[in-house]
C-alpha atoms as a PDB file:
ATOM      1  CA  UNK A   1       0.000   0.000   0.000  1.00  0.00           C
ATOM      2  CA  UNK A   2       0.936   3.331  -1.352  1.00  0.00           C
ATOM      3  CA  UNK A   3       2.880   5.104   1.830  1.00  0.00           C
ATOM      4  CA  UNK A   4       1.340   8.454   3.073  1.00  0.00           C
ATOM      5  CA  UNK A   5       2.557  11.139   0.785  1.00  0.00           C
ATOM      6  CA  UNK A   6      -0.128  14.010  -0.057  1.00  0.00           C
ATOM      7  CA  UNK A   7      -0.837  15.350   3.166  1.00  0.00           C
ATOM      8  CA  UNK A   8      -0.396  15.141   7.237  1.00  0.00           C
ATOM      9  CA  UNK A   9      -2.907  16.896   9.450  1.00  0.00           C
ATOM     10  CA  UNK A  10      -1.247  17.109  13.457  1.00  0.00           C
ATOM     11  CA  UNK A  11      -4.186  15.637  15.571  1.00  0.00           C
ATOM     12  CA  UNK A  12      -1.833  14.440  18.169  1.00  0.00           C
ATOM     13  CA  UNK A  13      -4.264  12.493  20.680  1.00  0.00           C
ATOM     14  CA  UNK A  14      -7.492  12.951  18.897  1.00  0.00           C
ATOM     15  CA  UNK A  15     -11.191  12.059  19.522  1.00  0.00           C
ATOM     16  CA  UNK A  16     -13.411   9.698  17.702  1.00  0.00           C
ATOM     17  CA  UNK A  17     -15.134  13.209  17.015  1.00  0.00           C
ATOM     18  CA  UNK A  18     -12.197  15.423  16.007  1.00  0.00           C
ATOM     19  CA  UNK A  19     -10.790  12.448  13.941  1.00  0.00           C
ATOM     20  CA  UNK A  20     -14.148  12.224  12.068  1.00  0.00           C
ATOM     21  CA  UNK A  21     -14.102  15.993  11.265  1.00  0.00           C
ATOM     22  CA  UNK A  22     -10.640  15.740   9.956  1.00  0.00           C
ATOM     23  CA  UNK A  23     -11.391  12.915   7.543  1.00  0.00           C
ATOM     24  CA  UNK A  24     -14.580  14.790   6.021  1.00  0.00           C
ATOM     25  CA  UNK A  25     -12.527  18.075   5.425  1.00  0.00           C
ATOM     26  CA  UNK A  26     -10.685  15.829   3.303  1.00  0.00           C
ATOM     27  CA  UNK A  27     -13.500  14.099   1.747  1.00  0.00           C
ATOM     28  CA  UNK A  28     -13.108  10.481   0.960  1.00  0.00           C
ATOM     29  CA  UNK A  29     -15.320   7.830  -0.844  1.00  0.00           C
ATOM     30  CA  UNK A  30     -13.947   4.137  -2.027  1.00  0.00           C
ATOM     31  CA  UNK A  31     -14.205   3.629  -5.819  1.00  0.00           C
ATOM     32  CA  UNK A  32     -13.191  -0.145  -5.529  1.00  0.00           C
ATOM     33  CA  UNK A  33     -10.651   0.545  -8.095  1.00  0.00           C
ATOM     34  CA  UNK A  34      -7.952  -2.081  -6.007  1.00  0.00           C
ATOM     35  CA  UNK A  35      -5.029   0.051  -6.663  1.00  0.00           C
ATOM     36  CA  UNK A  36      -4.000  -0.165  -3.191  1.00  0.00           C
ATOM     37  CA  UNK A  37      -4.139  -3.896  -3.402  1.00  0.00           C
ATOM     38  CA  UNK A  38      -1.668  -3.946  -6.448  1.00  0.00           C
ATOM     39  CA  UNK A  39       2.486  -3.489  -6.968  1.00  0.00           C
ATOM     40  CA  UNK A  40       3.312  -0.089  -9.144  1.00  0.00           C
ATOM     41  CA  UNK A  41       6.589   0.842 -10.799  1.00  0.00           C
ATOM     42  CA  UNK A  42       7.187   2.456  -7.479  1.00  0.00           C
ATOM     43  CA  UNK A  43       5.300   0.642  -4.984  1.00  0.00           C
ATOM     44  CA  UNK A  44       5.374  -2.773  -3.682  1.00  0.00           C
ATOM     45  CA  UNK A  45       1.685  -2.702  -2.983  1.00  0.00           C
ATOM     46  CA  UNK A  46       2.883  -4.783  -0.029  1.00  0.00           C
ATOM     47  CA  UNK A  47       0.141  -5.067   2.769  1.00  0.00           C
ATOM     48  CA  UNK A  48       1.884  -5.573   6.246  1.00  0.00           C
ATOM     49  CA  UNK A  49      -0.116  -8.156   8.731  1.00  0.00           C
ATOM     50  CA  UNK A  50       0.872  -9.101  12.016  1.00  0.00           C
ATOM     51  CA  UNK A  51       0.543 -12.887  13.695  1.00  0.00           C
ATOM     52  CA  UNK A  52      -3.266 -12.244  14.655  1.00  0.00           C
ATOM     53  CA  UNK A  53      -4.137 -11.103  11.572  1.00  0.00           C
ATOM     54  CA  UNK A  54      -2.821 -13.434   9.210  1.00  0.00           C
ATOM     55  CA  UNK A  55      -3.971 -16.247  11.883  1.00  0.00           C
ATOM     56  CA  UNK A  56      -7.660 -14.435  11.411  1.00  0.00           C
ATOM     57  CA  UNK A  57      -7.204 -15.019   7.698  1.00  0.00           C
ATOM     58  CA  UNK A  58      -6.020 -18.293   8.371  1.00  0.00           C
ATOM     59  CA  UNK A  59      -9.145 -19.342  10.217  1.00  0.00           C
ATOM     60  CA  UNK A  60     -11.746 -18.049   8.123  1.00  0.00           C
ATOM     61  CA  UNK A  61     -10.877 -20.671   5.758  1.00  0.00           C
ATOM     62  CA  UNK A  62      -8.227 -18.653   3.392  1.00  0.00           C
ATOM     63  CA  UNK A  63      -5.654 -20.682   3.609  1.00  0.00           C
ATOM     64  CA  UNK A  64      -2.635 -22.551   4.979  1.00  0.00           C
ATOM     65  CA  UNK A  65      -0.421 -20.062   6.730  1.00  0.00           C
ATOM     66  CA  UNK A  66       2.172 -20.069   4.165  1.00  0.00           C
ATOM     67  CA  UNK A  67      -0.180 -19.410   1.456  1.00  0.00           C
ATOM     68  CA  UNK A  68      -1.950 -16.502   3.218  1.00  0.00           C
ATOM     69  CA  UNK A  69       1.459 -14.415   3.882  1.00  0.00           C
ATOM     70  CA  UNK A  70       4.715 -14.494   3.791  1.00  0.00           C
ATOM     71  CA  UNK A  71       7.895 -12.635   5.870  1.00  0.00           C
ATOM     72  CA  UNK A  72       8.093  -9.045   5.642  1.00  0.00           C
ATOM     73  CA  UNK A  73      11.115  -8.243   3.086  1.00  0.00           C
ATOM     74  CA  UNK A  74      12.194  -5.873   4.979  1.00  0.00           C
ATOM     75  CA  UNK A  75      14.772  -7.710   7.102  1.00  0.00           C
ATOM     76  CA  UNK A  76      17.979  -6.580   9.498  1.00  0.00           C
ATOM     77  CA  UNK A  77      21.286  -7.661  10.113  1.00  0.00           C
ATOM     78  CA  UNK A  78      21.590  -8.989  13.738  1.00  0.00           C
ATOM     79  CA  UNK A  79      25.134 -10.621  13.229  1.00  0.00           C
ATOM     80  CA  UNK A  80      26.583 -14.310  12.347  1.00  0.00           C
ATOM     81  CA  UNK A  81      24.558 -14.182   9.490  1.00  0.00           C
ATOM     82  CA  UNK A  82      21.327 -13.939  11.142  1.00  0.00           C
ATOM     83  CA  UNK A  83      18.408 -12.037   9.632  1.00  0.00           C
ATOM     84  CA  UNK A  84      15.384 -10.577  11.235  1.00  0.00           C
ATOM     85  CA  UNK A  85      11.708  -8.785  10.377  1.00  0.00           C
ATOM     86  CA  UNK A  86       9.025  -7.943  12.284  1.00  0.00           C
ATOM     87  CA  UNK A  87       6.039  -9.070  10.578  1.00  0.00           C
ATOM     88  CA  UNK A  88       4.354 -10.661   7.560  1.00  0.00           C
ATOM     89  CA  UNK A  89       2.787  -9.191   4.518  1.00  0.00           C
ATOM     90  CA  UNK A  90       0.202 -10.564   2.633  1.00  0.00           C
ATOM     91  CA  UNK A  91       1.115 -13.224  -0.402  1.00  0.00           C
ATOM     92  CA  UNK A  92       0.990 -11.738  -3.587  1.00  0.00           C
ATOM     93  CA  UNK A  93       0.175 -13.284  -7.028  1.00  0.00           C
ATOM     94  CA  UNK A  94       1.105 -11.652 -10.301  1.00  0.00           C
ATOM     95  CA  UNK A  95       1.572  -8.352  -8.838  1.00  0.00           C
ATOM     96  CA  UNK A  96      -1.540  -8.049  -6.600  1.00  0.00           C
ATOM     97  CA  UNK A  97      -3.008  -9.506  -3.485  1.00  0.00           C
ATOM     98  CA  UNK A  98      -3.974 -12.883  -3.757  1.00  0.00           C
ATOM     99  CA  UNK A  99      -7.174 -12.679  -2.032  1.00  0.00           C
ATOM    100  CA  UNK A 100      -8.046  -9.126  -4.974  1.00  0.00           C
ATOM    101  CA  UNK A 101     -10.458 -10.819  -7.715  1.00  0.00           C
ATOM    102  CA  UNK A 102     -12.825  -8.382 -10.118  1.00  0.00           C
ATOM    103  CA  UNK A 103     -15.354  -8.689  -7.625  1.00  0.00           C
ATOM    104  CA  UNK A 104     -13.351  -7.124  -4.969  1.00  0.00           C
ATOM    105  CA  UNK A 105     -11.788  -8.812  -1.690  1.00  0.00           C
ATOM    106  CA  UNK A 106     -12.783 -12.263  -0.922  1.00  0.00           C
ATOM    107  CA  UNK A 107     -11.586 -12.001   2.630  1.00  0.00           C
ATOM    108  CA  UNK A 108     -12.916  -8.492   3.350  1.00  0.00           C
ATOM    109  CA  UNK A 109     -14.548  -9.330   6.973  1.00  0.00           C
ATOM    110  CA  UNK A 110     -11.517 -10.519   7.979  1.00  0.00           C
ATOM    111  CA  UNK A 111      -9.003  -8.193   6.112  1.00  0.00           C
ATOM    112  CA  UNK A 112      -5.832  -6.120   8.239  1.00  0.00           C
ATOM    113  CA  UNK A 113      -6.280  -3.020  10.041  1.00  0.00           C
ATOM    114  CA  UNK A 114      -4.457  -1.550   7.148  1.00  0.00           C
ATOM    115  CA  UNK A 115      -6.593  -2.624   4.413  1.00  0.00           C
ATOM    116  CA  UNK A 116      -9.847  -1.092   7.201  1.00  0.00           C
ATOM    117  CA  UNK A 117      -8.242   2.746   7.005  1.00  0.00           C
ATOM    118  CA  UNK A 118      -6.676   3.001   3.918  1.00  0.00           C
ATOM    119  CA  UNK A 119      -5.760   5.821   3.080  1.00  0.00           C
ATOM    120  CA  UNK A 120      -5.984   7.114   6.526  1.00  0.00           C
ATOM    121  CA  UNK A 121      -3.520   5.946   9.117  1.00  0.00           C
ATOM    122  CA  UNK A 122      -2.676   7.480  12.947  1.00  0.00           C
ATOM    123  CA  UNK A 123       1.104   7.969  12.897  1.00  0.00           C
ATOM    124  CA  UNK A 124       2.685   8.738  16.416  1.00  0.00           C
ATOM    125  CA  UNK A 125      -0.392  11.037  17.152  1.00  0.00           C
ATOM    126  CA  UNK A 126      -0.552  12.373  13.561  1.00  0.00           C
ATOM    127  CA  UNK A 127      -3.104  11.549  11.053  1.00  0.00           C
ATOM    128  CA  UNK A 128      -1.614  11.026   7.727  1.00  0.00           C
ATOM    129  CA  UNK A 129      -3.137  10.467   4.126  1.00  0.00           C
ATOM    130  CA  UNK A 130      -1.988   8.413   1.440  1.00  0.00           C
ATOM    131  CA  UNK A 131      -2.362   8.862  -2.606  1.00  0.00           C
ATOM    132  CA  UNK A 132      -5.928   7.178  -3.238  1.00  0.00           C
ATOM    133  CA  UNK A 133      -8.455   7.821  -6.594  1.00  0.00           C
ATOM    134  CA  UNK A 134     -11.233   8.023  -3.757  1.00  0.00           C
ATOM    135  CA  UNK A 135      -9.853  11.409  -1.559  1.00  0.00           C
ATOM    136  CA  UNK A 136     -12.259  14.271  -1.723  1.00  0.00           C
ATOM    137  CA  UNK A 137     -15.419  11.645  -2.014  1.00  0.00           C
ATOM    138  CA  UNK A 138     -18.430  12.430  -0.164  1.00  0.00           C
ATOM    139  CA  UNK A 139     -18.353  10.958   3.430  1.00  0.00           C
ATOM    140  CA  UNK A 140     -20.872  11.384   5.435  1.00  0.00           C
ATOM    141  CA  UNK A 141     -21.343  11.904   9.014  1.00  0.00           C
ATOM    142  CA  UNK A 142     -21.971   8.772  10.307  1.00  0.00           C
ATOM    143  CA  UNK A 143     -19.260   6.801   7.845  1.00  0.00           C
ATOM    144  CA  UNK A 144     -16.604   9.353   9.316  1.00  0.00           C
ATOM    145  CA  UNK A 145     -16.662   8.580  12.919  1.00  0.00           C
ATOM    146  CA  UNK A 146     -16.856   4.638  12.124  1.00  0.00           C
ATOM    147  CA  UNK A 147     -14.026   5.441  10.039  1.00  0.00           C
ATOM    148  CA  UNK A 148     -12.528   7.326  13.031  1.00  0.00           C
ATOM    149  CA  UNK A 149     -13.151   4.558  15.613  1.00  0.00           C
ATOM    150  CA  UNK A 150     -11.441   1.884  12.957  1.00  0.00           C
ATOM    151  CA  UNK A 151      -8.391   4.491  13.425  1.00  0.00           C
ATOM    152  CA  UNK A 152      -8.162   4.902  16.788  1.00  0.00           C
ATOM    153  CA  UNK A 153      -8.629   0.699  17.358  1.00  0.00           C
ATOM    154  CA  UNK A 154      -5.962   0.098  14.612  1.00  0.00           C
ATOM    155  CA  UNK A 155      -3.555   2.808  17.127  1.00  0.00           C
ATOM    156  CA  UNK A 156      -4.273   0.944  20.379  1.00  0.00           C
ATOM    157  CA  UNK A 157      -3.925  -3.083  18.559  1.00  0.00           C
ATOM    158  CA  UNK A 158      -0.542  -1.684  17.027  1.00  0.00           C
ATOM    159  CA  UNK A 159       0.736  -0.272  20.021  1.00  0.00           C
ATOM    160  CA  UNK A 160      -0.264  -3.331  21.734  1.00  0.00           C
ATOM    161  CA  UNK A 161       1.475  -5.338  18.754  1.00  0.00           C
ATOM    162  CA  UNK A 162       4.094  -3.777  18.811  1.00  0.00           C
ATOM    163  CA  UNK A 163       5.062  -4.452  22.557  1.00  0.00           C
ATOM    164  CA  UNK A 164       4.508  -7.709  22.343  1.00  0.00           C
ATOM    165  CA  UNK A 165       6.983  -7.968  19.353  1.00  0.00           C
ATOM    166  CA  UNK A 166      10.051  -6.418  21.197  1.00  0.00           C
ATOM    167  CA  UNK A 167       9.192  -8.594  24.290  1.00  0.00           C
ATOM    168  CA  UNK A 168       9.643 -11.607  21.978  1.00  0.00           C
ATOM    169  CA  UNK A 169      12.810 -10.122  20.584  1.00  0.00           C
ATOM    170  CA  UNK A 170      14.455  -9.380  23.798  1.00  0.00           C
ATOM    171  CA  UNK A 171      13.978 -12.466  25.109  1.00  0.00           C
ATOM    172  CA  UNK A 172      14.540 -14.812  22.006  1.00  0.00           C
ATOM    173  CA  UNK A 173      17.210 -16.915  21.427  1.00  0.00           C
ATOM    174  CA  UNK A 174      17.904 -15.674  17.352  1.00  0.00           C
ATOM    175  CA  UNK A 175      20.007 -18.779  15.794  1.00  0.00           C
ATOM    176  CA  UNK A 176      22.605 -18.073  13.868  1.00  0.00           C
ATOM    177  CA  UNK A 177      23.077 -17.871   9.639  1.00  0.00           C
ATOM    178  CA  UNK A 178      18.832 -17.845   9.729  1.00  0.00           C
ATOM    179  CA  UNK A 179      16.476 -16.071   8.081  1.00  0.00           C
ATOM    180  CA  UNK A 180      13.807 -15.517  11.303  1.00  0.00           C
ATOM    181  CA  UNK A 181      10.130 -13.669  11.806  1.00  0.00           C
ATOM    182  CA  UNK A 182       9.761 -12.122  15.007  1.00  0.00           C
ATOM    183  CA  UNK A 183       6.172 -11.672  15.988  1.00  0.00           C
ATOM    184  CA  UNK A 184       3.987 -11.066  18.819  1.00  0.00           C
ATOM    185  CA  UNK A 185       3.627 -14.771  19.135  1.00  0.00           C
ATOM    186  CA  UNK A 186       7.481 -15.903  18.896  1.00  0.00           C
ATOM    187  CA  UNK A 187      10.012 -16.758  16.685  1.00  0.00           C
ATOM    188  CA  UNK A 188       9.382 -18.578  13.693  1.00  0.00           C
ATOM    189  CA  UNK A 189      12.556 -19.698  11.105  1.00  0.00           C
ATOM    190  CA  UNK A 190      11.917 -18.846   7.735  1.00  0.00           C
ATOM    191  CA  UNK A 191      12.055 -21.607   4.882  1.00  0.00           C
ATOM    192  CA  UNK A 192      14.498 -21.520   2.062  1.00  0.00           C
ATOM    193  CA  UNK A 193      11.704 -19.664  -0.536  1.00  0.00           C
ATOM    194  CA  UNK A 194      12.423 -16.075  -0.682  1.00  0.00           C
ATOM    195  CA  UNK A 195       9.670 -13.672  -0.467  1.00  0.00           C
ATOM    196  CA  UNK A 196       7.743 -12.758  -3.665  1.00  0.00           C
ATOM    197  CA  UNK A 197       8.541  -8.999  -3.874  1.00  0.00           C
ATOM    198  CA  UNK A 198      11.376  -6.746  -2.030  1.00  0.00           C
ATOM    199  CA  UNK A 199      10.782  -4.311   0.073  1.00  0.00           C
ATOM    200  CA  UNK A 200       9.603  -1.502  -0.768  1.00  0.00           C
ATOM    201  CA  UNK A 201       6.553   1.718   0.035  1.00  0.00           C
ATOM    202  CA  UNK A 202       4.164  -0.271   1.734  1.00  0.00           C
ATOM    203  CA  UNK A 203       2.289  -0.023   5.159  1.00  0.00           C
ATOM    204  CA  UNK A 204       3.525   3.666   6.762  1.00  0.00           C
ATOM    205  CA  UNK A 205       3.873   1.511   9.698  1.00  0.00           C
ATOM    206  CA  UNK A 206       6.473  -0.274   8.547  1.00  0.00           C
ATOM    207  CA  UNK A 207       7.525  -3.869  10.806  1.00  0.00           C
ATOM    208  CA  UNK A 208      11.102  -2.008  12.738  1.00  0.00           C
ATOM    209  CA  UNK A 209      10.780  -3.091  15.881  1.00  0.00           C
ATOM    210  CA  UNK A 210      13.476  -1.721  18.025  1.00  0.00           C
ATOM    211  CA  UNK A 211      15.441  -4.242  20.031  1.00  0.00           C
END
C-alpha cells in the first residue's frame, strides 16, 4: 500500500469526534478501483499483517499459513549471518493480493487493520493520508466517525502489537546464519523460498521493531 505522501494533518491524541471531522474536510469515498491492493513501478503494494491477523485469515478458511502471507522483506542484520523482520505481509500473485479478484476482496470481513483505514492511518499522534483515486469523495457523518473509531482501534492493537513484538525479541534466542520472523507470538525460522517482492513503500507503519 501506497505510503502516506499528499498530506499530514497534526491531531496528536485525537477524539473519535475530532478524527471524524478531519477525515470529512478531506472528503473520501472508495471507488473499488484495487489500486491499493496492487504493486506499481514504485510501490510494492505490499500489505503488512501481524501474527493475529494473518492467523484471522487463516481461520476463516483462506488458507494454509504459508499461502496466506509471507515474511516481511524488509529484514535486518543482527550478526553471524542472522536475519530478522518484524512481521508478515500478505502473499501476492502476479503483482496483486492474492485474495483481490474483479469482484473485490474475498476475505474483506476478515481483512488487516491496514486494508480497514486506507488511506488514513494514525502515525505517532498524527493523522496522515496516502495517494488514493477516492480522496475528496463524499463521506458522510456517520461513515466518518466509524471510520474514526477503525483508526483509533488500529492505534491501540498496534501499540499493543508492537510491545509484544520487542518482548519476543528481547527475550529470544535468534540462531545463527537464519532467516527468522519475530512476531507477537514468537520466533518462527523462515524456509528456504524467498519472499515474492522486495521491500519496498508499503504499510507507513512499517515492521522495525526496536530491540
Amino acid at each position: 500500500m501506497r505510503e502516506p505522501e499528499t498530506m499530514k494533518i497534526p491531531a496528536t491524541n485525537p477524539s473519535p469526534k475530532d478524527l471524524a471531522d478531519e477525515i470529512r474536510s478531506i472528503g473520501f469515498s472508495c471507488t473499488r478501483c484495487g489500486t491499493c491492493c496492487r504493486s506499481g513501478p514504485d510501490d510494492s503494494g505490499l500489505v503488512f499483517a501481524s501474527h493475529d491477523e494473518v492467523a484471522a485469515l487463516v481461520a476463516s478458511g483462506a488458507g494454509p499459513w504459508d499461502g496466506v502471507a509471507v515474511p516481511y522483506p524488509d529484514f535486518i542484520l543482527c550478526g553471524n549471518g542472522t536475519l530478522v523482520t518484524f512481521g508478515w505481509c500478505l502473499r501476492h500473485d502476479k503483482g496483486r493480493c492474492r485474495f483481490l479478484t474483479q469482484q473485490g476482496c474475498t476475505r474483506y470481513p476478515f481483512r488487516p487493520w491496514i486494508c480497514r483505514t486506507y488511506p488514513f492511518a494514525l502515525v505517532e499522534g498524527d493523522l496522515t493520508v496516502s495517494d488514493c483515486p477516492g480522496l475528496g469523495g463524499s463521506i458522510s457523518e456517520a461513515e466518518a466517525l466509524s471510520l474514526a473509531g477503525d483508526l483509533l482501534e488500529r492505534a491501540r492493537f498496534e501499540a499493543g502489537d508492537e510491545e509484544r513484538v520487542r518482548r519476543v525479541f528481547a527475550s529470544a534466542r535468534i540462531p545463527e546464519g537464519k532467516r527468522c520472523v519475530v512476531d507477537g507470538s514468537g520466533l518462527r525460522i523462515c524456509g528456504s523460498e524467498p519472499p515474492a517482492t522486495g521491500p519496498g513503500k508499503s504499510d507507513p507503519r512499517k515492521p522495525h521493531v526496536p530491540p
